[in-house]
Protein backbone atom coordinates (compact mmCIF):
# COMPACT_ATOMS: atom_id res chain seq x y z
CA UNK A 1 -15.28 11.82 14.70
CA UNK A 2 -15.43 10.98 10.68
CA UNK A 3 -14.43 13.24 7.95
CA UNK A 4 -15.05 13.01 4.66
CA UNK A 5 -12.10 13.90 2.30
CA UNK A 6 -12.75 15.81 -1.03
CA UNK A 7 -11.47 12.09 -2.67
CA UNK A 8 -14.56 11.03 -1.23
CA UNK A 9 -12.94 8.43 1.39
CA UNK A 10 -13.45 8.95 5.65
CA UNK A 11 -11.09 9.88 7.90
CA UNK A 12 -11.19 8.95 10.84
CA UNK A 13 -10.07 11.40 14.08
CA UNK A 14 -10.17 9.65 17.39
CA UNK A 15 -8.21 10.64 21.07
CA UNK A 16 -6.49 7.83 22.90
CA UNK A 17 -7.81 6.37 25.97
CA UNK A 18 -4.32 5.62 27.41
CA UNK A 19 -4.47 9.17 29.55
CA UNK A 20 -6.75 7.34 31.79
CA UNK A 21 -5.74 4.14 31.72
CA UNK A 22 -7.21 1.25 33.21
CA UNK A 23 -6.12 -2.01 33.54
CA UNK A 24 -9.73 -4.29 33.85
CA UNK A 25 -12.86 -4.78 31.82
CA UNK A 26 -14.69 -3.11 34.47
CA UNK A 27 -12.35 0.11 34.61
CA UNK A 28 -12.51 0.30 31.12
CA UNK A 29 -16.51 0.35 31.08
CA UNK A 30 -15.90 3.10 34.28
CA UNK A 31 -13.58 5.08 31.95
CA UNK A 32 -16.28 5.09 28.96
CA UNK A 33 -18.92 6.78 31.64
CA UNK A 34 -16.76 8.94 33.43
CA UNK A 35 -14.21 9.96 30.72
CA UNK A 36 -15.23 9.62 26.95
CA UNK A 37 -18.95 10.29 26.51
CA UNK A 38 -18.22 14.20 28.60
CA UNK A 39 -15.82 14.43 26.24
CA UNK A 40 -18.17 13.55 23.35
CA UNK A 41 -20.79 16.02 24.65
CA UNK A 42 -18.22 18.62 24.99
CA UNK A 43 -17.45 18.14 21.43
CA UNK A 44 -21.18 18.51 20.20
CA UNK A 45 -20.97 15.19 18.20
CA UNK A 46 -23.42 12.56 18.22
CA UNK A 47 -20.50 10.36 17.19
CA UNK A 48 -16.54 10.19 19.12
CA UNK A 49 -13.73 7.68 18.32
CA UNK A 50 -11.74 6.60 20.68
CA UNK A 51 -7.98 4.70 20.68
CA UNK A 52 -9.02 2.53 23.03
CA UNK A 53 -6.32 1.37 25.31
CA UNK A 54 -6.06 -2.35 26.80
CA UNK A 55 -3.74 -3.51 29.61
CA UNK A 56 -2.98 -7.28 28.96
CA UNK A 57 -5.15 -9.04 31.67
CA UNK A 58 -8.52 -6.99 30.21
CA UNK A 59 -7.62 -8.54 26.51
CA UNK A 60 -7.42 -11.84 27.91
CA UNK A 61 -10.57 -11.54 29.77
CA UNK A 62 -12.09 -10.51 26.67
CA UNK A 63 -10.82 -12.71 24.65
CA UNK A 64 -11.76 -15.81 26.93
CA UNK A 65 -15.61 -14.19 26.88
CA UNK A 66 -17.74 -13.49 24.26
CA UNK A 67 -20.51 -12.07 27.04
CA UNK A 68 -17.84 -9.92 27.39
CA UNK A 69 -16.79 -8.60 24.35
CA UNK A 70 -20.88 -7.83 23.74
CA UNK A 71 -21.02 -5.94 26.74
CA UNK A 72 -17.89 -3.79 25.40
CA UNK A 73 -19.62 -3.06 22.52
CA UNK A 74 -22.74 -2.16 23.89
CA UNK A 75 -21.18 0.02 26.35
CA UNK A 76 -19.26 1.90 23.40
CA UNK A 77 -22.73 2.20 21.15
CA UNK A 78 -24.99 3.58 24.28
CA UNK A 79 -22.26 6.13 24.70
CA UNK A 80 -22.01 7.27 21.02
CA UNK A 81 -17.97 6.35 20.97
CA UNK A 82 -16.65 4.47 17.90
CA UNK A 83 -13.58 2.30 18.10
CA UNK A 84 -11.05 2.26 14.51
CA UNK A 85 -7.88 2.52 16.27
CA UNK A 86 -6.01 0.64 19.12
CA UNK A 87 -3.06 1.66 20.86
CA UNK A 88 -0.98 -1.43 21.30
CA UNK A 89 2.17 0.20 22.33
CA UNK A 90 1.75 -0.18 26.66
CA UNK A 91 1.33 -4.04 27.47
CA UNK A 92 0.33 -3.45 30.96
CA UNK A 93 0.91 -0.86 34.04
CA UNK A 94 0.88 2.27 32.37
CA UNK A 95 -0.64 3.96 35.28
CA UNK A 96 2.36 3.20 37.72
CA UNK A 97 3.83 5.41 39.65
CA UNK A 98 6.74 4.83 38.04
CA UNK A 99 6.87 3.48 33.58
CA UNK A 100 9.80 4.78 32.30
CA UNK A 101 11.90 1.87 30.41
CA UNK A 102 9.16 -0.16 31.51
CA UNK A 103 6.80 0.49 28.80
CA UNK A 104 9.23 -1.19 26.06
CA UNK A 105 8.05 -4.79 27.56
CA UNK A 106 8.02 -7.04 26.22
CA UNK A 107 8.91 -6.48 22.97
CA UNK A 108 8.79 -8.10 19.43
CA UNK A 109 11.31 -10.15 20.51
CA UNK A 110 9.35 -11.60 22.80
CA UNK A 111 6.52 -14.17 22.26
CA UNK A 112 4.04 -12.55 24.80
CA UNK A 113 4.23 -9.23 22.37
CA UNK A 114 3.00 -11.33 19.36
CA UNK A 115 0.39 -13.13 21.31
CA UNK A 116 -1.11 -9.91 22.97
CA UNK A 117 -0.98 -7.99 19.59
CA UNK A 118 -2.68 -10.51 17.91
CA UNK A 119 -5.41 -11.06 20.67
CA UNK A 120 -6.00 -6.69 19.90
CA UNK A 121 -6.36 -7.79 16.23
CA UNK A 122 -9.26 -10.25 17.24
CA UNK A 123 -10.41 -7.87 19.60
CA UNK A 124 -10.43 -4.69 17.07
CA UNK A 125 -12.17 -6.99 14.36
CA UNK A 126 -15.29 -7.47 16.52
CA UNK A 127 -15.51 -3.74 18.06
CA UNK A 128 -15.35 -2.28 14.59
CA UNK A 129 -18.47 -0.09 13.84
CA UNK A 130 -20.66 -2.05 11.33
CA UNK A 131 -19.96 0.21 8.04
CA UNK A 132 -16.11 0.14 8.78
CA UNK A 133 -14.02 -2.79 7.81
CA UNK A 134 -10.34 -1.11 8.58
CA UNK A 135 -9.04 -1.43 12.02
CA UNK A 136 -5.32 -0.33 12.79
CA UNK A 137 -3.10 -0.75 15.61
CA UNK A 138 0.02 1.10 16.89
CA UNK A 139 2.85 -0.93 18.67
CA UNK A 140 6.11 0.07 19.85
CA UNK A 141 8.84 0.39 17.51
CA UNK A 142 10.61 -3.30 17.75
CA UNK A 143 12.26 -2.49 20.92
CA UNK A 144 14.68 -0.09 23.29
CA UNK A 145 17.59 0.52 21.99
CA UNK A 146 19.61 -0.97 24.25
CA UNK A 147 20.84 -5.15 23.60
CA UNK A 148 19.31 -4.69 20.13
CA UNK A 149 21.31 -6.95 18.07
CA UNK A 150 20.89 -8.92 15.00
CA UNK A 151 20.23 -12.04 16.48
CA UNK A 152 17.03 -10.18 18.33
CA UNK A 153 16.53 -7.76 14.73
CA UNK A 154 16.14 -11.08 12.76
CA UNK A 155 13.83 -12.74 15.63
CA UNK A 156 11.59 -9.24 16.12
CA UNK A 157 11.02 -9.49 11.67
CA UNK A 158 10.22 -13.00 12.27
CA UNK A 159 7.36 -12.45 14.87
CA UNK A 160 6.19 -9.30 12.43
CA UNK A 161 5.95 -12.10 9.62
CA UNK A 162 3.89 -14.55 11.35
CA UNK A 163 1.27 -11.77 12.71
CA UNK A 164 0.87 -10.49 9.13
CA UNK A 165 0.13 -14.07 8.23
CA UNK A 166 -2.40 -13.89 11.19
CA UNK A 167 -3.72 -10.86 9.98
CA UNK A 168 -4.44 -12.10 6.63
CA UNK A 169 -5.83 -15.34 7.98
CA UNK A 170 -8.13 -12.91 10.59
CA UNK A 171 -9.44 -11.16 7.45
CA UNK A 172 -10.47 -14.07 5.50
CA UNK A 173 -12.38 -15.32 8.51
CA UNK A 174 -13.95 -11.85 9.63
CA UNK A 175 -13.89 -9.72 6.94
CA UNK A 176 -11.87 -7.54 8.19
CA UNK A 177 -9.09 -6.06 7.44
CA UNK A 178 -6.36 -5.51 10.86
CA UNK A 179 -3.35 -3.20 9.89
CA UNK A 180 -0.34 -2.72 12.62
CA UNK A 181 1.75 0.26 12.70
CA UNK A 182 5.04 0.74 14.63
CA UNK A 183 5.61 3.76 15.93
CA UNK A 184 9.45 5.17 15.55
CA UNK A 185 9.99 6.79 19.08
CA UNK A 186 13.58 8.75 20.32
CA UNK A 187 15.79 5.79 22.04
CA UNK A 188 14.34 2.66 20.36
CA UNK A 189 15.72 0.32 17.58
CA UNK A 190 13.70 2.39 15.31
CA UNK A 191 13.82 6.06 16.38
CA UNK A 192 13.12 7.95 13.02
CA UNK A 193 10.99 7.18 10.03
CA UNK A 194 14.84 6.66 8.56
CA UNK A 195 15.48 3.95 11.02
CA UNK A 196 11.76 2.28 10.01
CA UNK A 197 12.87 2.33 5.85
CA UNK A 198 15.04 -0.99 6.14
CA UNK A 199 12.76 -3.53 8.18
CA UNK A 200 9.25 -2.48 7.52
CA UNK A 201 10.40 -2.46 3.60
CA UNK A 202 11.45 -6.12 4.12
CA UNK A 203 7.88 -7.38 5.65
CA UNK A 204 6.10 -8.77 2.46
CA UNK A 205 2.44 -7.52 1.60
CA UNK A 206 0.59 -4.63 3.28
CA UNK A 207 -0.30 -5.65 7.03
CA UNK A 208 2.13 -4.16 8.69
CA UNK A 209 3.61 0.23 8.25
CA UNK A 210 4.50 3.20 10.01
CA UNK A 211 2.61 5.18 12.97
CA UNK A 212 3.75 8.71 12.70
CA UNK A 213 4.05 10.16 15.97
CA UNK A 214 4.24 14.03 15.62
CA UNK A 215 5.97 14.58 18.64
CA UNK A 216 8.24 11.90 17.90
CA UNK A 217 8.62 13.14 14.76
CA UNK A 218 9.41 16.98 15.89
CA UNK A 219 11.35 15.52 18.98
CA UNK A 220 14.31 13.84 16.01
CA UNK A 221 13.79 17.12 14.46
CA UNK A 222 12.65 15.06 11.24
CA UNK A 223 11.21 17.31 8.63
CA UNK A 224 7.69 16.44 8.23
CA UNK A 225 7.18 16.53 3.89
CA UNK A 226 11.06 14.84 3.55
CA UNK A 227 10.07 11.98 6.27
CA UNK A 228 6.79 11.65 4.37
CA UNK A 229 8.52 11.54 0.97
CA UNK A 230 11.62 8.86 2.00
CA UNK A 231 8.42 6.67 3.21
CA UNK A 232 6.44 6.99 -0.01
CA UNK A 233 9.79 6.04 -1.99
CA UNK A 234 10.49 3.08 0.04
CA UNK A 235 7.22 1.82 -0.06
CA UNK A 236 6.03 2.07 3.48
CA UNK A 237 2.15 2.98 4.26
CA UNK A 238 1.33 5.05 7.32
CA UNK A 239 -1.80 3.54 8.70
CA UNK A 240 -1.67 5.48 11.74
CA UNK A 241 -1.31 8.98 12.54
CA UNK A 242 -0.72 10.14 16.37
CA UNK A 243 -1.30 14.31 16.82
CA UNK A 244 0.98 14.89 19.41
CA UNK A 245 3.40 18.68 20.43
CA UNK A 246 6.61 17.92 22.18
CA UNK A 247 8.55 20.81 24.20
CA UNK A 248 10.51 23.21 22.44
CA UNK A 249 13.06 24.93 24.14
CA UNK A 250 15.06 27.50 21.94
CA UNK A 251 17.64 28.72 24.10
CA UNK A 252 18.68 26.21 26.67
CA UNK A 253 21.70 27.91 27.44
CA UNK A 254 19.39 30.71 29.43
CA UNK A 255 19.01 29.83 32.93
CA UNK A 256 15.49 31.03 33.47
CA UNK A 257 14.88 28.16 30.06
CA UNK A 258 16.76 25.38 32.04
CA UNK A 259 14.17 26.39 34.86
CA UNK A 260 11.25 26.11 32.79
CA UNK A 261 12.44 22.70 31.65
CA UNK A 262 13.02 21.20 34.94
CA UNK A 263 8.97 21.72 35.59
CA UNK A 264 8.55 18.95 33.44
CA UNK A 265 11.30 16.61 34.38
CA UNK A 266 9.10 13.94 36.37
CA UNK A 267 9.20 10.53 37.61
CA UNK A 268 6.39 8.82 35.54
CA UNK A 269 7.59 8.62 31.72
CA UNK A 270 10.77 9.08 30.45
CA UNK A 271 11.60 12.31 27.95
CA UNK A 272 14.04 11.42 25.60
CA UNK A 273 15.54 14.65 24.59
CA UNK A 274 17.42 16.12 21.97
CA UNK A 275 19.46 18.51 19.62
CA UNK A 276 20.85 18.70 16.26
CA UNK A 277 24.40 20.34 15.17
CA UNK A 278 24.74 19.75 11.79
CA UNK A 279 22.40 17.47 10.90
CA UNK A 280 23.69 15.05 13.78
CA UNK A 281 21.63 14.24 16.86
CA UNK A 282 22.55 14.60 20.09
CA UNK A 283 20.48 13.25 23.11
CA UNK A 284 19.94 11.53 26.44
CA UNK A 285 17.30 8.97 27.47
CA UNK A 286 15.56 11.70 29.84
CA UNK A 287 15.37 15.21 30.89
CA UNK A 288 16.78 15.12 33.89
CA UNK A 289 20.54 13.85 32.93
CA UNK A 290 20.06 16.55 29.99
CA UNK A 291 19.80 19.77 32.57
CA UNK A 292 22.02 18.14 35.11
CA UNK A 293 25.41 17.64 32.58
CA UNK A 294 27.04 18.52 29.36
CA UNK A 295 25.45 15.85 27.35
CA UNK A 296 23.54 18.00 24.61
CA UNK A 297 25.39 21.41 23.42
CA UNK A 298 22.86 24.43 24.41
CA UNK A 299 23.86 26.51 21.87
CA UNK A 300 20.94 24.72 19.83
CA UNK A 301 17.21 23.90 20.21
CA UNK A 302 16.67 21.48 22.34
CA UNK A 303 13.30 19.34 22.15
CA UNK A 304 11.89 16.50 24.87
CA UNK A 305 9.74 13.94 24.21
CA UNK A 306 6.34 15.34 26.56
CA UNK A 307 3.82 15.33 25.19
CA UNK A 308 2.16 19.00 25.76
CA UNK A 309 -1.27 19.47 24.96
CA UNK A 310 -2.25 20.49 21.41
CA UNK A 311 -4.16 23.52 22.60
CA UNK A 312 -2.34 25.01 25.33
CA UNK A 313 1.65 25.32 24.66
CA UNK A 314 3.83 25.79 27.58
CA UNK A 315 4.43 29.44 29.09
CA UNK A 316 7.55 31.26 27.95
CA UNK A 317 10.35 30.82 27.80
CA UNK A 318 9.37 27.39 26.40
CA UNK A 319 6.91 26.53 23.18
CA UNK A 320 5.52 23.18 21.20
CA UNK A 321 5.99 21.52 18.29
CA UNK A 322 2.41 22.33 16.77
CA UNK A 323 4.01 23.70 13.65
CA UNK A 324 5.41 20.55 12.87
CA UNK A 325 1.93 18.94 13.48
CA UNK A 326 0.20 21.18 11.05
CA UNK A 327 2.78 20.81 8.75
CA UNK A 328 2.59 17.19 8.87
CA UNK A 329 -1.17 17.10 8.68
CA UNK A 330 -0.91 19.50 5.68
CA UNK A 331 1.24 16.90 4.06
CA UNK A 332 -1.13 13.93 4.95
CA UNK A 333 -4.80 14.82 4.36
CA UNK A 334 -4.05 18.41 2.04
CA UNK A 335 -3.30 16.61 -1.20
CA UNK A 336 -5.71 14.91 -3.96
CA UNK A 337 -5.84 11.79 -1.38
CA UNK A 338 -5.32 10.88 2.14
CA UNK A 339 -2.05 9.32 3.03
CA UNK A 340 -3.62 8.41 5.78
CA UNK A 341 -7.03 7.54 7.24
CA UNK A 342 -6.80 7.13 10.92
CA UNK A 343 -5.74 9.82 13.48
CA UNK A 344 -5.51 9.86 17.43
CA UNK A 345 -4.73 12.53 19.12
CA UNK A 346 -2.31 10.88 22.17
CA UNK A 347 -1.55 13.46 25.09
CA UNK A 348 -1.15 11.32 28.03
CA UNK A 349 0.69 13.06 30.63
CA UNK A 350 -2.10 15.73 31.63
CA UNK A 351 -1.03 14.29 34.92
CA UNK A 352 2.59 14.73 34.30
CA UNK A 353 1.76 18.50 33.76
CA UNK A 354 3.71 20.83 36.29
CA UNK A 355 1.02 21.48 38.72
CA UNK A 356 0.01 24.76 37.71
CA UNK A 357 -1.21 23.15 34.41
CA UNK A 358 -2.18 20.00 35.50
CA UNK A 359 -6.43 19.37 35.74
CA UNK A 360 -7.35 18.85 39.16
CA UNK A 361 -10.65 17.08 38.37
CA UNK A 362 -11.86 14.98 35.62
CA UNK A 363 -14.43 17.63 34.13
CA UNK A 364 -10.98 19.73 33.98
CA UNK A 365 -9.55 16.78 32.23
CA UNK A 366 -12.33 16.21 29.83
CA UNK A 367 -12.37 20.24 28.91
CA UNK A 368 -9.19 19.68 27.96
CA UNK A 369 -8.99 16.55 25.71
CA UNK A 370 -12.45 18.40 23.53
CA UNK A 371 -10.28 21.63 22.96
CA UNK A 372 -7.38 19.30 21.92
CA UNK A 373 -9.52 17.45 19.82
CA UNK A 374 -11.49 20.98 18.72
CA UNK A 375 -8.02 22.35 16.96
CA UNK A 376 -8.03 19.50 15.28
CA UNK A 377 -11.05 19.29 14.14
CA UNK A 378 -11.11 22.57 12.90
CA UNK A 379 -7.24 21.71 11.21
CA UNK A 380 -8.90 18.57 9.26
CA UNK A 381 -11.67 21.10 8.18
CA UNK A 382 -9.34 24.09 6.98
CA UNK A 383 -7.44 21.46 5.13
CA UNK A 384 -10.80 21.12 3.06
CA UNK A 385 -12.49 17.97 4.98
CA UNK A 386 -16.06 18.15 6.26
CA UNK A 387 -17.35 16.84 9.22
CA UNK A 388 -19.69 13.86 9.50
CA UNK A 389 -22.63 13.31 11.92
């Protein structure tokens, strides 16, 4: 969907495609029938963006096929979907049984990460609607945590160089303009937008900024308007905004709390989760080894890294994190200008749910993505934008 700001520029509110992901050309097309265009008519709008999600071997295929890459776009016009936005964070396999640490790999340390990010870039520049000429994409946040060193800090900024040197050279060929954004996620080399400051400050010219995550964001219990401000100072552009809740749990000392929490402690994704005492965070890679020890104090907040959806918070005892999304939209899109232009709302683990709110079938699935993406519709229009058809 496209909203016009009182500045006069679009924004541009998409969902992302990853909650039904699909690893071939042909599953893709499948997902576009079965998933996006009952979402669009749920919506009521002759137009629906989408952050299109694209395993590895379907970007090569496309890449290697220009029949291909027609039929794509074809598929996305009959259907009334648009495509701004690409989410370049899952390489492949994000519909395993099991992702976990899986999903950081490779990463911008390795090779394969710069050559599948810049095939999206190619990719993005021919699926762009005709009367838009800014594409973003969102990739992880230089890598886990874990082995991080300076050696592999020094060879991830070298990759980011040479893709922004791609991007510019993409541009002058195609006209248009690619823009990668990393996004800062609990565990990984860059977990905050603190952690981004340093080595998206020292990447020359504009290609490359920040994906705000809002349940990333809420899980580090960042303030939204400080986090904003500190990347204004330094310099850094947010591209890329993800709408996203994480799981608030205020008291997880009470045992019926530590009960609720364990309903969404799954095998699929991992839920980085944490707590602040004095301005320090505490946390563990998943949910699980936070209810089963003493590794976080619970006589604080805790918060985990699932995303809920927008519209429906958790049942008490337990809440989300929309406050910190409205606050952070506020911040982005309420002032004379947009800080930011492109917006996906990204709750992928509908089928991570604990049963009782899980969809059982995909028009369950599709009712809920529209009401996600009706609140925030109707936040972008309180905020003073208007809707385009």
């Amino acid at each position: 969907m496209r909203f016009r700001h009182p500045d006069g520029s679009t924004v541009h509110l998409a969902y992302c495609t990853n909650v039904h992901p699909a690893e071939t050309l042909d599953g893709v097309v499948a997902q576009l029938t079965a998933h996006c265009e009952p979402v669009r008519r749920r919506l009521g709008t002759e137009r629906l963006g989408i952050g299109l999600w694209l395993a590895t071997d379907a970007v090569r295929a496309l890449g290697a096929d220009p029949a291909a890459q027609r039929r794509l776009r074809t598929e996305l016009d009959r259907r009334g979907l648009e495509v701004v936005t690409l989410n370049g964070f899952p390489y492949q396999g994000f519909g395993a049984e099991e992702v976990k640490y899986r999903v950081y790999k490779p990463d911008w340390t390795d090779p394969e990460r710069l050559e599948y990010t810049t095939d999206l870039a190619r990719l993005l520049a021919l699926l762009l609607p005709d009367d838009v000429t800014e594409g973003t994409i969102s990739s992880l946040p230089l890598a886990w945590r874990t082995g991080f060193d300076e050696a592999a800090a020094e060879s991830a900024h070298t990759a980011l160089i040479e893709l922004a040197r791609r991007l510019d050279e993409l541009e002058d060929t195609s006209g248009r303009s690619i823009r990668l954004a990393l996004e800062p996620e609990p565990g990984c080399a860059v977990e905050t937008t603190a952690d981004a400051l340093a080595p998206l400050a020292a990447l020359p010219g504009h290609r490359i900024g920040l994906c705000l995550d809002t349940c990333h964001l809420a899980t580090s219990f960042e303030e939204p308007t400080a986090a904003l401000d500190g990347l204004a100072r330094a310099g850094v552009p947010v591209p890329k905004v993800q709408l996203s809740a994480a799981l608030h749990a205020e008291n997880p000392r009470d045992p019926a709390v530590r009960t609720a929490l364990a309903a969404f402690d799954e095998p699929r994704f991992l839920h980085q989760t944490r707590a602040r005492v004095d301005g320090v965070l505490h946390g563990t890679d998943d949910l699980g080894p936070a209810l089963a020890g003493s590794a976080l104090p619970d006589t604080v907040p805790w918060r985990a890294h699932f995303h809920v959806p927008l519209h429906a918070p958790p049942a008490p005892p337990l809440t989300s994190t929309l406050d910190v999304l409205r606050e952070t939209l506020a911040a982005l899109v309420g002032g004379p200008v947009p800080r930011s232009r492109h917006f996906e709302v990204e709750t992928y683990t509908w089928q991570a749910l604990p049963a009782e709110a899980r969809p059982a079938t995909d028009a369950q699935l599709a009712d809920g993505i529209a009401a996600e993406l009706d609140l925030a519709r109707d936040l972008l229009t309180g905020l003073g934008l208007k809707e385009q058809q």
